[in-house]
Every structure is written in structure tokens, then in C-alpha cells.
PDB file of N, CA and C in Angstrom:
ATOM      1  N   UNK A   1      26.013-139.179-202.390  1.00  0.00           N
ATOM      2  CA  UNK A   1      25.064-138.200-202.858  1.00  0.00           C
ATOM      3  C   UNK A   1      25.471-136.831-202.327  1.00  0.00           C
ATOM      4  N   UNK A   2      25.621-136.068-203.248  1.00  0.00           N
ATOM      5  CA  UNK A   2      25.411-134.571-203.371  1.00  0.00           C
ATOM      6  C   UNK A   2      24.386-133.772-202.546  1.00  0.00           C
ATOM      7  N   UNK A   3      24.303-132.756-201.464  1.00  0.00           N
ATOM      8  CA  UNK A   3      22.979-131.817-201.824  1.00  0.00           C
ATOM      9  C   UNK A   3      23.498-130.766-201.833  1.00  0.00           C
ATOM     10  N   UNK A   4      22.470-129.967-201.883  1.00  0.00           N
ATOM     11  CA  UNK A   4      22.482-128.893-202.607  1.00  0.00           C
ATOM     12  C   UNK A   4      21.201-127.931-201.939  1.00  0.00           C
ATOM     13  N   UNK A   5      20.945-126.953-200.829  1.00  0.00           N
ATOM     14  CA  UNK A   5      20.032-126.177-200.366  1.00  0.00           C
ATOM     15  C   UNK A   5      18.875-125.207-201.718  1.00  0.00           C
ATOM     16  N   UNK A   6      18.013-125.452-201.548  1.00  0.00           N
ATOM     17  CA  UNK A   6      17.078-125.138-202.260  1.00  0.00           C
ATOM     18  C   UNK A   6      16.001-124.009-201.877  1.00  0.00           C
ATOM     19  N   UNK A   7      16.451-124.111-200.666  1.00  0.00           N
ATOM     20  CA  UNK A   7      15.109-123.242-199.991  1.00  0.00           C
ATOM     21  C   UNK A   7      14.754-123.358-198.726  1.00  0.00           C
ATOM     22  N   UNK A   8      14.063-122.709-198.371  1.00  0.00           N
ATOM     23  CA  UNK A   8      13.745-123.025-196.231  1.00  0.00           C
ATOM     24  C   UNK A   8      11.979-122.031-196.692  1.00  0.00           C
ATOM     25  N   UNK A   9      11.079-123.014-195.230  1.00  0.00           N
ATOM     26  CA  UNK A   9       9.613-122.411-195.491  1.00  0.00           C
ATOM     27  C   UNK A   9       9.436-122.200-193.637  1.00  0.00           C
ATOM     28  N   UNK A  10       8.465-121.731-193.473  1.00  0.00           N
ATOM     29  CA  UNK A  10       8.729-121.287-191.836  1.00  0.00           C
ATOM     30  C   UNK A  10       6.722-122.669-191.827  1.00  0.00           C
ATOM     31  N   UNK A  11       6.898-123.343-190.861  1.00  0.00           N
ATOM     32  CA  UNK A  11       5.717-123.993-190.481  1.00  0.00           C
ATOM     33  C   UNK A  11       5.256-124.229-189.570  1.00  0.00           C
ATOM     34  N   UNK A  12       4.432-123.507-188.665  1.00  0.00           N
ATOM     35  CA  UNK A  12       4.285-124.028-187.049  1.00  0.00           C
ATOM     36  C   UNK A  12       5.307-124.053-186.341  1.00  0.00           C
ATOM     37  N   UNK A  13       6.027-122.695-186.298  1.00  0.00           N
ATOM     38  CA  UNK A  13       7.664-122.794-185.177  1.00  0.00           C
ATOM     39  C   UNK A  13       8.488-123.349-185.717  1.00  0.00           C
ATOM     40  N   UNK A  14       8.735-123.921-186.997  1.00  0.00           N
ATOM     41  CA  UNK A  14       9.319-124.940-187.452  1.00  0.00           C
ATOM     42  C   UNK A  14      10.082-124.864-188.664  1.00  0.00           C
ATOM     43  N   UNK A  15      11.389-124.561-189.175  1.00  0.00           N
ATOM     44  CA  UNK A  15      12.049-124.129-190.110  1.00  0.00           C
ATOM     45  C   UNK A  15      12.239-125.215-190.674  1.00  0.00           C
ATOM     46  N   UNK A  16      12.066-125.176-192.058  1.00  0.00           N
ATOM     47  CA  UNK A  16      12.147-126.525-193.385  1.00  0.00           C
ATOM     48  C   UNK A  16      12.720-126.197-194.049  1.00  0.00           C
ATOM     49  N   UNK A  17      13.729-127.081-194.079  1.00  0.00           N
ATOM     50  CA  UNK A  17      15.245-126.767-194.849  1.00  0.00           C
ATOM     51  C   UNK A  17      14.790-127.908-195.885  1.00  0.00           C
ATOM     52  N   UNK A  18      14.771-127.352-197.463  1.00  0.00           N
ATOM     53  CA  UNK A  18      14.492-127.700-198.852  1.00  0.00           C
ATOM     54  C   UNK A  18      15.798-128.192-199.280  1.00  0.00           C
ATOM     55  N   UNK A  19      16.539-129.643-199.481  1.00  0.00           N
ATOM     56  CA  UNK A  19      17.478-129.819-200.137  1.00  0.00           C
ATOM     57  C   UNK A  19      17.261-131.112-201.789  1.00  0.00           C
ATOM     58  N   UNK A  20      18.170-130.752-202.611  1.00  0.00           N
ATOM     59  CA  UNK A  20      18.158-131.656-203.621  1.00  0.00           C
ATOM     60  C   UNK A  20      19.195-132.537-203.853  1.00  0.00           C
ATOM     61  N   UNK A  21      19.280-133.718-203.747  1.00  0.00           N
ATOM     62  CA  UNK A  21      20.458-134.480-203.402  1.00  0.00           C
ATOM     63  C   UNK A  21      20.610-135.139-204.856  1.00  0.00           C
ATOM     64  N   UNK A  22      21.581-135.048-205.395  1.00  0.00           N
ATOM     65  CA  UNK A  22      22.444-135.547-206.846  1.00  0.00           C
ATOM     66  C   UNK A  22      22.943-136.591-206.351  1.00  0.00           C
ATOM     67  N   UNK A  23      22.395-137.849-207.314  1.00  0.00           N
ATOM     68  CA  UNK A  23      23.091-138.411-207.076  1.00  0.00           C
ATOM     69  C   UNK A  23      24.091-138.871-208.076  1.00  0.00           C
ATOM     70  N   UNK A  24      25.194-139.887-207.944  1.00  0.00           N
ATOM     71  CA  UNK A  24      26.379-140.160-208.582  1.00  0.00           C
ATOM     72  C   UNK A  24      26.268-140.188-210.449  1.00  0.00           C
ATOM     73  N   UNK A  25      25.001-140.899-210.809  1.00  0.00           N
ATOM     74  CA  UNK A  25      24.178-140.941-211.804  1.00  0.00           C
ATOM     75  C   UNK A  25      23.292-139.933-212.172  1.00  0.00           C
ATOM     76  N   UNK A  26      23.492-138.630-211.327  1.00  0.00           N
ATOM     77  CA  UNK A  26      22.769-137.455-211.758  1.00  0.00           C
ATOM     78  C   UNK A  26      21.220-137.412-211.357  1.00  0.00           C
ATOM     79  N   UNK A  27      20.960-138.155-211.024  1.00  0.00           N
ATOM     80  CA  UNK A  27      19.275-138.216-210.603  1.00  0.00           C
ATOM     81  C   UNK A  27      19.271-137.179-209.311  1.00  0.00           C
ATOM     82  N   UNK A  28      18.053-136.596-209.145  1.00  0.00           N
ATOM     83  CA  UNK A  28      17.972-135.569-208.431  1.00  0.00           C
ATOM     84  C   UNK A  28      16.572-136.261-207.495  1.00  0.00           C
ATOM     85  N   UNK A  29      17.027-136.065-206.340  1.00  0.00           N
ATOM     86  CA  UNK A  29      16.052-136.346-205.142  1.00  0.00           C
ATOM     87  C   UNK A  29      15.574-135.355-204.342  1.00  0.00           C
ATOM     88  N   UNK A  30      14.291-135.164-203.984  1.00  0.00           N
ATOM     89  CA  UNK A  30      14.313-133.880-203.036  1.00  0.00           C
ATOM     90  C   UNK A  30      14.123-134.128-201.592  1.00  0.00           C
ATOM     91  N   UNK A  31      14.597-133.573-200.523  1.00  0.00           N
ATOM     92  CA  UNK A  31      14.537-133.910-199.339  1.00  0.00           C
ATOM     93  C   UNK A  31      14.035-132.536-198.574  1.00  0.00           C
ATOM     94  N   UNK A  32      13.186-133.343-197.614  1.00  0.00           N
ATOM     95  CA  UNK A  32      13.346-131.706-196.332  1.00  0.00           C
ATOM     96  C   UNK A  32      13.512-132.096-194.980  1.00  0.00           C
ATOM     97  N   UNK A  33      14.039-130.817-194.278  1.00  0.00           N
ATOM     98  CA  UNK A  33      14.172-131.678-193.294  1.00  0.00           C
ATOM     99  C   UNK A  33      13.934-130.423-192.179  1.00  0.00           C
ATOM    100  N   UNK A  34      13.368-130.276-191.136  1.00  0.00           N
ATOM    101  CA  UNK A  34      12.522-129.714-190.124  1.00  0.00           C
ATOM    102  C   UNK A  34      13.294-129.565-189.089  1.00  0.00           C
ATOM    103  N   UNK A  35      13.483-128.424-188.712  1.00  0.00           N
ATOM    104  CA  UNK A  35      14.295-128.122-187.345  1.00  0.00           C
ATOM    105  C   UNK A  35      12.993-126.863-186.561  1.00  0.00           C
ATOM    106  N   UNK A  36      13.213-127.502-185.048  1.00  0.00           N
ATOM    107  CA  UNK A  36      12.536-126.484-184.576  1.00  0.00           C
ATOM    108  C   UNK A  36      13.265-125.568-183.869  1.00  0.00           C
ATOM    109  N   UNK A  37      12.632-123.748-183.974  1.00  0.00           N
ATOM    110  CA  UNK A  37      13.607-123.135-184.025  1.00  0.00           C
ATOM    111  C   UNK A  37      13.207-122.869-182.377  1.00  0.00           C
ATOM    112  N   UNK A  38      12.691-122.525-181.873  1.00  0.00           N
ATOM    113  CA  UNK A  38      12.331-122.383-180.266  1.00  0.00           C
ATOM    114  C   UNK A  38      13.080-123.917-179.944  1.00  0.00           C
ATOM    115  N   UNK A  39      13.301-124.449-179.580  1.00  0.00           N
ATOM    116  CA  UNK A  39      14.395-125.793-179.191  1.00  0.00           C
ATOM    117  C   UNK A  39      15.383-125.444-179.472  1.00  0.00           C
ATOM    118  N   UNK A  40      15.768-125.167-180.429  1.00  0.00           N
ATOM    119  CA  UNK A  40      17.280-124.572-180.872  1.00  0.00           C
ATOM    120  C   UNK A  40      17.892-123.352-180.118  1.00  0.00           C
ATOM    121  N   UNK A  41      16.787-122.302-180.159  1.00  0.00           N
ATOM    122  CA  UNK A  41      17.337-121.326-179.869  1.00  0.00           C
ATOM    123  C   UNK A  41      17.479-121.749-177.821  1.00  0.00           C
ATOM    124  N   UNK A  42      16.739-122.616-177.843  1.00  0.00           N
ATOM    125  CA  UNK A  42      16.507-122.877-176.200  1.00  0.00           C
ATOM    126  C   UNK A  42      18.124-123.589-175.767  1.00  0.00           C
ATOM    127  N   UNK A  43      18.500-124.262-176.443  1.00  0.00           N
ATOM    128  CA  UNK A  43      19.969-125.044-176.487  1.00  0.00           C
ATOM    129  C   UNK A  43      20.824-124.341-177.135  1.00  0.00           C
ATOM    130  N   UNK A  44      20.716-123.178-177.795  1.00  0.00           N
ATOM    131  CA  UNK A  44      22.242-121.889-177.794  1.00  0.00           C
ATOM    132  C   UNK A  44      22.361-122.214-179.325  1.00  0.00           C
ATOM    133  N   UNK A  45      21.469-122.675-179.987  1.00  0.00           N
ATOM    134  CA  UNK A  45      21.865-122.891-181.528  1.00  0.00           C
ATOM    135  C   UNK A  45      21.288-121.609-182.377  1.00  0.00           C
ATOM    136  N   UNK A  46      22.175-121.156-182.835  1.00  0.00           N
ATOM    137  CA  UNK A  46      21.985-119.793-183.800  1.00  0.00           C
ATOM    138  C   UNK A  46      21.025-120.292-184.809  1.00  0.00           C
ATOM    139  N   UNK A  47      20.039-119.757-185.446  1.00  0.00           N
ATOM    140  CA  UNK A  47      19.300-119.761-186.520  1.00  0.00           C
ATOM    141  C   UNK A  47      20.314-119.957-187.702  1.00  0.00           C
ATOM    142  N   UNK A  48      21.038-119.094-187.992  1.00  0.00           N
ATOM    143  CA  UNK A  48      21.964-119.161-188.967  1.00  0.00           C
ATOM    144  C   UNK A  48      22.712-120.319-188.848  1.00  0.00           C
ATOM    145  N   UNK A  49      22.805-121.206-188.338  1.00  0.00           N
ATOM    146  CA  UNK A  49      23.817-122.556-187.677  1.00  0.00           C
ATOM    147  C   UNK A  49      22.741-123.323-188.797  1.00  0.00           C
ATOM    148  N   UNK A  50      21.668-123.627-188.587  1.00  0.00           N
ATOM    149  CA  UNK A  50      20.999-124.791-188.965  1.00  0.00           C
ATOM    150  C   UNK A  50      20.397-125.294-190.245  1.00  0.00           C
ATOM    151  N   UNK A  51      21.076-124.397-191.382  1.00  0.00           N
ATOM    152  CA  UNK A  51      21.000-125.014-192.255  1.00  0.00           C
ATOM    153  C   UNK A  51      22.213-125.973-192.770  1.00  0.00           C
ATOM    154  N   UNK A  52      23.448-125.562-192.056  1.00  0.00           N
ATOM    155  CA  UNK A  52      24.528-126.345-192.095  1.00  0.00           C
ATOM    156  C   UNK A  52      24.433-127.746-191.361  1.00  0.00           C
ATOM    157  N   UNK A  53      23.458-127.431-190.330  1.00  0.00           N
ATOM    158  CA  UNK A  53      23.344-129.120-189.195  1.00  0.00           C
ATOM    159  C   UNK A  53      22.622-129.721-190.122  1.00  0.00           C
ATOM    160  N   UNK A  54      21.737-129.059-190.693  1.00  0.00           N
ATOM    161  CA  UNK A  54      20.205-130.004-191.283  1.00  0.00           C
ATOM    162  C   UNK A  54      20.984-130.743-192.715  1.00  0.00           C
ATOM    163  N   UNK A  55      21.979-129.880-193.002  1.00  0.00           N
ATOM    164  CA  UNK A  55      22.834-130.282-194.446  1.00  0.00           C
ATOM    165  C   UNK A  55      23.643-131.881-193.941  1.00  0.00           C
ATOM    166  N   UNK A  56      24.651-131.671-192.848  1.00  0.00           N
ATOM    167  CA  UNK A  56      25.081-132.497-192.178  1.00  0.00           C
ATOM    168  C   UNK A  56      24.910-133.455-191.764  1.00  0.00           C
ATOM    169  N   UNK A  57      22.898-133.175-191.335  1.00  0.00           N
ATOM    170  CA  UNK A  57      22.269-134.567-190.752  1.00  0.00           C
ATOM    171  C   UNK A  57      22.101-135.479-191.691  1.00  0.00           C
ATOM    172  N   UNK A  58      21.702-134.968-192.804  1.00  0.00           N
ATOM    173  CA  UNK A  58      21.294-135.389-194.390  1.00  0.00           C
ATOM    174  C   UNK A  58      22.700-136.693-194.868  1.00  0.00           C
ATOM    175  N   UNK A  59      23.619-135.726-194.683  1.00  0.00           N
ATOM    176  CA  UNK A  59      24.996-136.682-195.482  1.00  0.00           C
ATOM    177  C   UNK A  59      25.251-137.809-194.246  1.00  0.00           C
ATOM    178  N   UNK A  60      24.607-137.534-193.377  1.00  0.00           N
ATOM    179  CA  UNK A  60      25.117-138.847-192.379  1.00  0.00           C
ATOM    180  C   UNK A  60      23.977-140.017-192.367  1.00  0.00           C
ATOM    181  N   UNK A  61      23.070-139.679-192.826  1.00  0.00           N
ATOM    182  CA  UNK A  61      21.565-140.488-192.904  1.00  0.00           C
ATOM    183  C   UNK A  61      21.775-141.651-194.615  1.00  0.00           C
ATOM    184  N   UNK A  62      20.965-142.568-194.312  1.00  0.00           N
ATOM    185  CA  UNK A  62      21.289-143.842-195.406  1.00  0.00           C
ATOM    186  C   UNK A  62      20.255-143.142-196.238  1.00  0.00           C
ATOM    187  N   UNK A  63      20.555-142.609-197.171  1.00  0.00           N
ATOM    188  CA  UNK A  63      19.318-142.022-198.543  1.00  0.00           C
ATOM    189  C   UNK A  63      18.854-143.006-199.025  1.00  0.00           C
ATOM    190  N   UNK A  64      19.550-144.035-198.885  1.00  0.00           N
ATOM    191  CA  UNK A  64      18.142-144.999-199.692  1.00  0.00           C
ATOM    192  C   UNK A  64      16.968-145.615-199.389  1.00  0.00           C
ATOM    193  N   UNK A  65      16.707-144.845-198.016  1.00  0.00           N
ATOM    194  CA  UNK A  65      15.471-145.366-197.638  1.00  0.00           C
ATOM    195  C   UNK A  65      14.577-144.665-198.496  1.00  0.00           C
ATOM    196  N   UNK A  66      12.965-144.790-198.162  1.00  0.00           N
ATOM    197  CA  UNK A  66      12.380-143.934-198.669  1.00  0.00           C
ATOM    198  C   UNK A  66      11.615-142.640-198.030  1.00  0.00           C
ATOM    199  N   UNK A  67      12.265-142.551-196.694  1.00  0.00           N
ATOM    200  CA  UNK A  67      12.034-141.161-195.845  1.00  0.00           C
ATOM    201  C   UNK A  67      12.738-140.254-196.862  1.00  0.00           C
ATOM    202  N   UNK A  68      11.698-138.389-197.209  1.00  0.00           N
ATOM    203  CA  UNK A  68      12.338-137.850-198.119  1.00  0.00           C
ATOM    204  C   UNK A  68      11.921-136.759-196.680  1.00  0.00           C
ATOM    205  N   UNK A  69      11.061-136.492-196.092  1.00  0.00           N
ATOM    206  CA  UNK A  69      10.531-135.747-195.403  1.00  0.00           C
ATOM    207  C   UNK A  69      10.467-136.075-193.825  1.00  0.00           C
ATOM    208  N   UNK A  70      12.078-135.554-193.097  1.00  0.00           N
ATOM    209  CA  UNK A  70      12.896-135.800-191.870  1.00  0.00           C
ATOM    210  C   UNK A  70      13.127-135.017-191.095  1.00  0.00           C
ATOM    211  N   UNK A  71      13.112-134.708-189.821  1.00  0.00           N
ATOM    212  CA  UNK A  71      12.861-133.884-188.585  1.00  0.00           C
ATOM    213  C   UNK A  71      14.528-133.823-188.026  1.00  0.00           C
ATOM    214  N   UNK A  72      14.851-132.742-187.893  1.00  0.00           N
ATOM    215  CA  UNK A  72      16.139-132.485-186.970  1.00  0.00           C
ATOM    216  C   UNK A  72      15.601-132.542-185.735  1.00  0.00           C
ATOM    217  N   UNK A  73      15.870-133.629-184.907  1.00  0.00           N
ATOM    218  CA  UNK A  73      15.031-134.047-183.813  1.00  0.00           C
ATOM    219  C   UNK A  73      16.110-133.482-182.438  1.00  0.00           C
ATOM    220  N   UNK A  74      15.769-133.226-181.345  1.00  0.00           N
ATOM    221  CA  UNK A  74      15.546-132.969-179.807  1.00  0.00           C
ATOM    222  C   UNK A  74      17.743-133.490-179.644  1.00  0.00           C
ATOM    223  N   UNK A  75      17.469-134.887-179.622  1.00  0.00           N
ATOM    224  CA  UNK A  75      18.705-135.550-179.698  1.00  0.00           C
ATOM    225  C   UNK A  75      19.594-135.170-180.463  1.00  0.00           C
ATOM    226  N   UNK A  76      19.571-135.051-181.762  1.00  0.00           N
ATOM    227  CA  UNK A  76      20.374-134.578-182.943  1.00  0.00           C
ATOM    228  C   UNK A  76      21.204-132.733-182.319  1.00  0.00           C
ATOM    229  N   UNK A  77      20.235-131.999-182.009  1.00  0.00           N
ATOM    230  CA  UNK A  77      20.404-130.769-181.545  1.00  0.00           C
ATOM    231  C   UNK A  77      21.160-130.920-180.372  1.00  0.00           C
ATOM    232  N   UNK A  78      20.870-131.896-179.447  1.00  0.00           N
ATOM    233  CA  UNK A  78      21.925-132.165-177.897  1.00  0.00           C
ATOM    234  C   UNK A  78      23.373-132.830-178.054  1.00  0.00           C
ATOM    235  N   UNK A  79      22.898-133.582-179.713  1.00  0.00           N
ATOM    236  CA  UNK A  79      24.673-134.231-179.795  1.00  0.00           C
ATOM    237  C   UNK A  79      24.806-133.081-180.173  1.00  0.00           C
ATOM    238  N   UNK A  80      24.851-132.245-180.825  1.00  0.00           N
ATOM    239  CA  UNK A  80      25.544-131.186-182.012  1.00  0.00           C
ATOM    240  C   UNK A  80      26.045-130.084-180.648  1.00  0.00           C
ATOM    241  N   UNK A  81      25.083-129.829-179.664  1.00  0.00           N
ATOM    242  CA  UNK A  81      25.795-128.310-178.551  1.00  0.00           C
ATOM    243  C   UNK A  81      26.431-129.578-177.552  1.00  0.00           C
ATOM    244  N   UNK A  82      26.618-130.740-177.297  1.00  0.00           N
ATOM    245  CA  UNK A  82      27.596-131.638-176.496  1.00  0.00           C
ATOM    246  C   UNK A  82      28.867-131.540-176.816  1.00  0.00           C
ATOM    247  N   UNK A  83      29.136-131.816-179.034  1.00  0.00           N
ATOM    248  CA  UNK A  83      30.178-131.473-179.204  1.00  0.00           C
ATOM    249  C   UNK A  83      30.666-130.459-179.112  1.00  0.00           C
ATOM    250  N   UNK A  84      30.159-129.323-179.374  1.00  0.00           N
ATOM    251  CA  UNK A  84      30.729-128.323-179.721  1.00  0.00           C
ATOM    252  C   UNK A  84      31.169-127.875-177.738  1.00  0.00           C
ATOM    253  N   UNK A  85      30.645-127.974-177.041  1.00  0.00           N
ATOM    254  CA  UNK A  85      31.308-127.875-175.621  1.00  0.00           C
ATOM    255  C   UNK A  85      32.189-128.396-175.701  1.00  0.00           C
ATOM    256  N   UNK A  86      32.449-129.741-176.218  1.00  0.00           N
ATOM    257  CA  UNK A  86      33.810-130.366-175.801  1.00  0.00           C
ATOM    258  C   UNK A  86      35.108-129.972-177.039  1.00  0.00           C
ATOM    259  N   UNK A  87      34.217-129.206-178.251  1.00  0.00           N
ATOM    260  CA  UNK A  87      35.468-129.016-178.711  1.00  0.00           C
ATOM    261  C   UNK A  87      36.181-127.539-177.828  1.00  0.00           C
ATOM    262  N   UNK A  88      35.479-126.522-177.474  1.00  0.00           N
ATOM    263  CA  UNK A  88      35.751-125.648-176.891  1.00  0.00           C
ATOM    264  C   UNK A  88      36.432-126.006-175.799  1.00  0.00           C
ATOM    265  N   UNK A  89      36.332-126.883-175.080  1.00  0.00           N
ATOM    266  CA  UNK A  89      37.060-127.545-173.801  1.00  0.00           C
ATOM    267  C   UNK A  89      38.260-127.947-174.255  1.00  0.00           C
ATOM    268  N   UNK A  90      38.570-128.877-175.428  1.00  0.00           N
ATOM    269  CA  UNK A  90      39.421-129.187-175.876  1.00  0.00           C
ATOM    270  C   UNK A  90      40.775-127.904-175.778  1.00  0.00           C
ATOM    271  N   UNK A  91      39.932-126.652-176.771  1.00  0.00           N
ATOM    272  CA  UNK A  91      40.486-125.429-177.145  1.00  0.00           C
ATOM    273  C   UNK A  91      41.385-125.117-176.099  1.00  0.00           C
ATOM    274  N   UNK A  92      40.544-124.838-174.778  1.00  0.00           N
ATOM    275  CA  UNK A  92      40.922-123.884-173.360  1.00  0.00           C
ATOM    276  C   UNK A  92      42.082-124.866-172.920  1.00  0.00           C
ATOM    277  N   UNK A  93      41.758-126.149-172.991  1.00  0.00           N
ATOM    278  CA  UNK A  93      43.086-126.943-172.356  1.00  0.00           C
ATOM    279  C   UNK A  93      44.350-127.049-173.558  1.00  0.00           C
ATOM    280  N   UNK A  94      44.300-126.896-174.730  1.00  0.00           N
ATOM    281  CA  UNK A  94      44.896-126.404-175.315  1.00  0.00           C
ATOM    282  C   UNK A  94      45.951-125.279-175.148  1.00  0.00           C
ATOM    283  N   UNK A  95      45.277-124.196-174.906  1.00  0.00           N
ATOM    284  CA  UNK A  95      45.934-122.971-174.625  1.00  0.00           C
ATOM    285  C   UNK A  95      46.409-122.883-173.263  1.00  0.00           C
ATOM    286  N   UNK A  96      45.738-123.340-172.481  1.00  0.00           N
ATOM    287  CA  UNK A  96      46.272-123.743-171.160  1.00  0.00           C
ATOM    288  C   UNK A  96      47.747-124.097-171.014  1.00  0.00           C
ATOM    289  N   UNK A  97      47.561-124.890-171.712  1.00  0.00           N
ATOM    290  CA  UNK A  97      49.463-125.980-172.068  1.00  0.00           C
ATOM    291  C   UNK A  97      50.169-125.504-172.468  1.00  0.00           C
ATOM    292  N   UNK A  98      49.860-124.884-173.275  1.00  0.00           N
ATOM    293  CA  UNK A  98      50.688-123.998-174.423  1.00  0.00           C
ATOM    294  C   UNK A  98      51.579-122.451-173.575  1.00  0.00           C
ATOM    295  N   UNK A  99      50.744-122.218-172.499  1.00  0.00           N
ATOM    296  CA  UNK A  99      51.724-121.055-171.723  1.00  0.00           C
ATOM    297  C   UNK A  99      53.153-121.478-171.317  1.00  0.00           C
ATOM    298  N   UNK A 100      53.932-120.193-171.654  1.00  0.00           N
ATOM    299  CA  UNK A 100      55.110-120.567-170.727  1.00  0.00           C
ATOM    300  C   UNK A 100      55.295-120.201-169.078  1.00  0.00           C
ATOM    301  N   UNK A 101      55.672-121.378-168.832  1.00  0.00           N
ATOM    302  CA  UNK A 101      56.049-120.941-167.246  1.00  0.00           C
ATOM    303  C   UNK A 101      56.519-119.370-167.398  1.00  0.00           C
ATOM    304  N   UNK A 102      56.000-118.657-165.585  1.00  0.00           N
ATOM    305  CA  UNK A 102      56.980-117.243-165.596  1.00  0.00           C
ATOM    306  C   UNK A 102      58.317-117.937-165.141  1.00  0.00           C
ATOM    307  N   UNK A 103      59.073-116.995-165.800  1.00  0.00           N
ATOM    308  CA  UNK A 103      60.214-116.616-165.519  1.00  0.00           C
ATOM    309  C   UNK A 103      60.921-116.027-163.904  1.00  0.00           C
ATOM    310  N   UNK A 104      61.607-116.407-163.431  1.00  0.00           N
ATOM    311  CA  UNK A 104      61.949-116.341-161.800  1.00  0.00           C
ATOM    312  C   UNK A 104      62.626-114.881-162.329  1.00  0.00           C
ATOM    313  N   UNK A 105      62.652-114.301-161.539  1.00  0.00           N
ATOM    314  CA  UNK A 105      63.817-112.842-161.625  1.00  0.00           C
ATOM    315  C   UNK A 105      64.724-113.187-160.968  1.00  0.00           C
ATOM    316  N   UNK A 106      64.698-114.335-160.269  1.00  0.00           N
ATOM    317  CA  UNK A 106      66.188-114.644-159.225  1.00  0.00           C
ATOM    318  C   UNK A 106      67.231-115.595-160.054  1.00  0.00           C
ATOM    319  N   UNK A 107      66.746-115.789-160.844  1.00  0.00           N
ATOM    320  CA  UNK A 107      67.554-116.729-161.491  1.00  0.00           C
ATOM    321  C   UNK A 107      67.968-115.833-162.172  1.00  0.00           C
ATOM    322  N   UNK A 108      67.402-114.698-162.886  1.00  0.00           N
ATOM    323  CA  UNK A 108      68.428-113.660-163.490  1.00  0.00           C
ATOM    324  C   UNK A 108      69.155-113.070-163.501  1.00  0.00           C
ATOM    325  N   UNK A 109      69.544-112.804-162.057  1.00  0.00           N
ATOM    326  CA  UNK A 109      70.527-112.117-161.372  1.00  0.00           C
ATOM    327  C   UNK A 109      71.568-112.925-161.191  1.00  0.00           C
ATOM    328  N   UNK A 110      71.352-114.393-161.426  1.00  0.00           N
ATOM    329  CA  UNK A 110      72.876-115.237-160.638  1.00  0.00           C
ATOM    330  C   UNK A 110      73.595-115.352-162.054  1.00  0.00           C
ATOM    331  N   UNK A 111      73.164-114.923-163.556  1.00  0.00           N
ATOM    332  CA  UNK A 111      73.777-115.234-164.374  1.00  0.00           C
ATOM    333  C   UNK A 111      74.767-114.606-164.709  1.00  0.00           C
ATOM    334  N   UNK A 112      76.074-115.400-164.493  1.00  0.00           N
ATOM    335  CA  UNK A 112      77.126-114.796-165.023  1.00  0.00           C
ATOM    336  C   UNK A 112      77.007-113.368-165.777  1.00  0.00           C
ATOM    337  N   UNK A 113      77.633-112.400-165.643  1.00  0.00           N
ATOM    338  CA  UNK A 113      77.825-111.197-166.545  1.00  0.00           C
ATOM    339  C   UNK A 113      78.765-111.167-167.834  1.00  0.00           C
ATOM    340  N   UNK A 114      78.771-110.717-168.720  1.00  0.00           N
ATOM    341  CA  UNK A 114      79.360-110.702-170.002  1.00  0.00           C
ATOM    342  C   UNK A 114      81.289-110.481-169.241  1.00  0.00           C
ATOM    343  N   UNK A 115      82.086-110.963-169.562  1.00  0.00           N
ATOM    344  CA  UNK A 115      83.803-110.297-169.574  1.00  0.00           C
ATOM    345  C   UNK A 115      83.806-109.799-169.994  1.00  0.00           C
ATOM    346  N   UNK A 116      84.459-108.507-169.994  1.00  0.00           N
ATOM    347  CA  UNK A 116      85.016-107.598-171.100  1.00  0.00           C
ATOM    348  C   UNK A 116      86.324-107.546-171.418  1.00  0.00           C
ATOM    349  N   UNK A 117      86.353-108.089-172.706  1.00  0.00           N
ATOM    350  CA  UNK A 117      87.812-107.922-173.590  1.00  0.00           C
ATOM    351  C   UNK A 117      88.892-107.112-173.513  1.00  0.00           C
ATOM    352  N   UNK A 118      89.892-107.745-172.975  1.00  0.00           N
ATOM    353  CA  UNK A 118      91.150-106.998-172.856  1.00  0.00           C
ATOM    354  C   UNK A 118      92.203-106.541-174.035  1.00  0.00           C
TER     355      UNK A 118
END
């Protein structure tokens, strides 16, 4: 299944992300799904971030239940800033590795000098 963002409504602290999910057969389902934004913003999650998580949570969830109306819950928000620390960790040790050793200046001096052609 497809979605597709439709809309967001503000409810009691609480941002409702409006999606319509297509499915393979074209049938159209509507879903919402509730993130709170004081929690979010309390755990470093940008406002602008969470219609992409709430999209995300959606495609990882079994649609065929009959929950249409779903909460971006406490946990969901702690896996999502867990990974993203460790991908950033990943990053730094990355670049870490990636330096080249310095260069000795003593070793530059013992290198042979060019001959010059007679």
C-alpha cells in the first residue's frame, strides 16, 4: 500500500497527520496518525521531521488490521532519535578512519635528492 499525506489538524498538543493509503487494487483507505509535538520537541525531533516518521510508521505497520486511527507513541519517537545517534556515530568514526596519518618531516629529509644529468 501506497500513502499519500492529505493533511495535518493541531488537537490537544497533538499533531494529526491525515494519510490516504492506495491500495494495489486502487481502493483508498484513510488513516491518521497522532504525534505529540511537546515529546518530540522534548527528544530533539524537529516539527518538520514528523510527517516523514508518521509516513514511515504507517508503511511499517500491518494495514490490514482495522486500526485506521494510530498514535506515534513515546517508544516509536526513542527508536527513531536512538537511530539517528548511532547513525551519526557511525559518520564521526567514519571520518575518523578516513584521515591520513601526518607526515614525519624527518623522513623527508633522508630522501635521496634528484642526480643531475651529465
Amino acid at each position: 500500500m501506497q500513502f499519500v499525506l492529505t493533511g495535518f489538524t493541531h488537537n490537544a498538543g497533538s499533531r494529526v497527520f491525515e494519510f490516504e493509503g492506495v491500495g494495489k487494487d486502487r481502493t483508498r483507505t484513510y488513516f491518521s496518525v497522532s504525534a505529540d509535538i511537546s515529546l518530540s520537541q522534548a527528544l530533539g525531533i524537529r516539527v518538520q521531521e514528523l510527517p516523514l516518521l508518521c509516513l514511515r510508521f504507517l508503511e511499517q505497520l500491518d494495514t490490514s488490521d482495522e486500526a485506521r486511527n494510530l498514535i506515534f507513541a513515546e517508544k516509536d519517537m526513542r527508536a527513531y532519535v536512538s537511530e539517528c545517534a548511532a547513525e551519526r556515530e557511525a559518520a564521526a568514526q567514519r571520518k575518523r578512519s578516513s584521515r591520513r596519518p601526518a607526515v614525519n618531516t624527518a623522513t623527508r629529509n633522508e630522501w635521496p635528492l634528484p642526480q643531475q644529468r651529465r
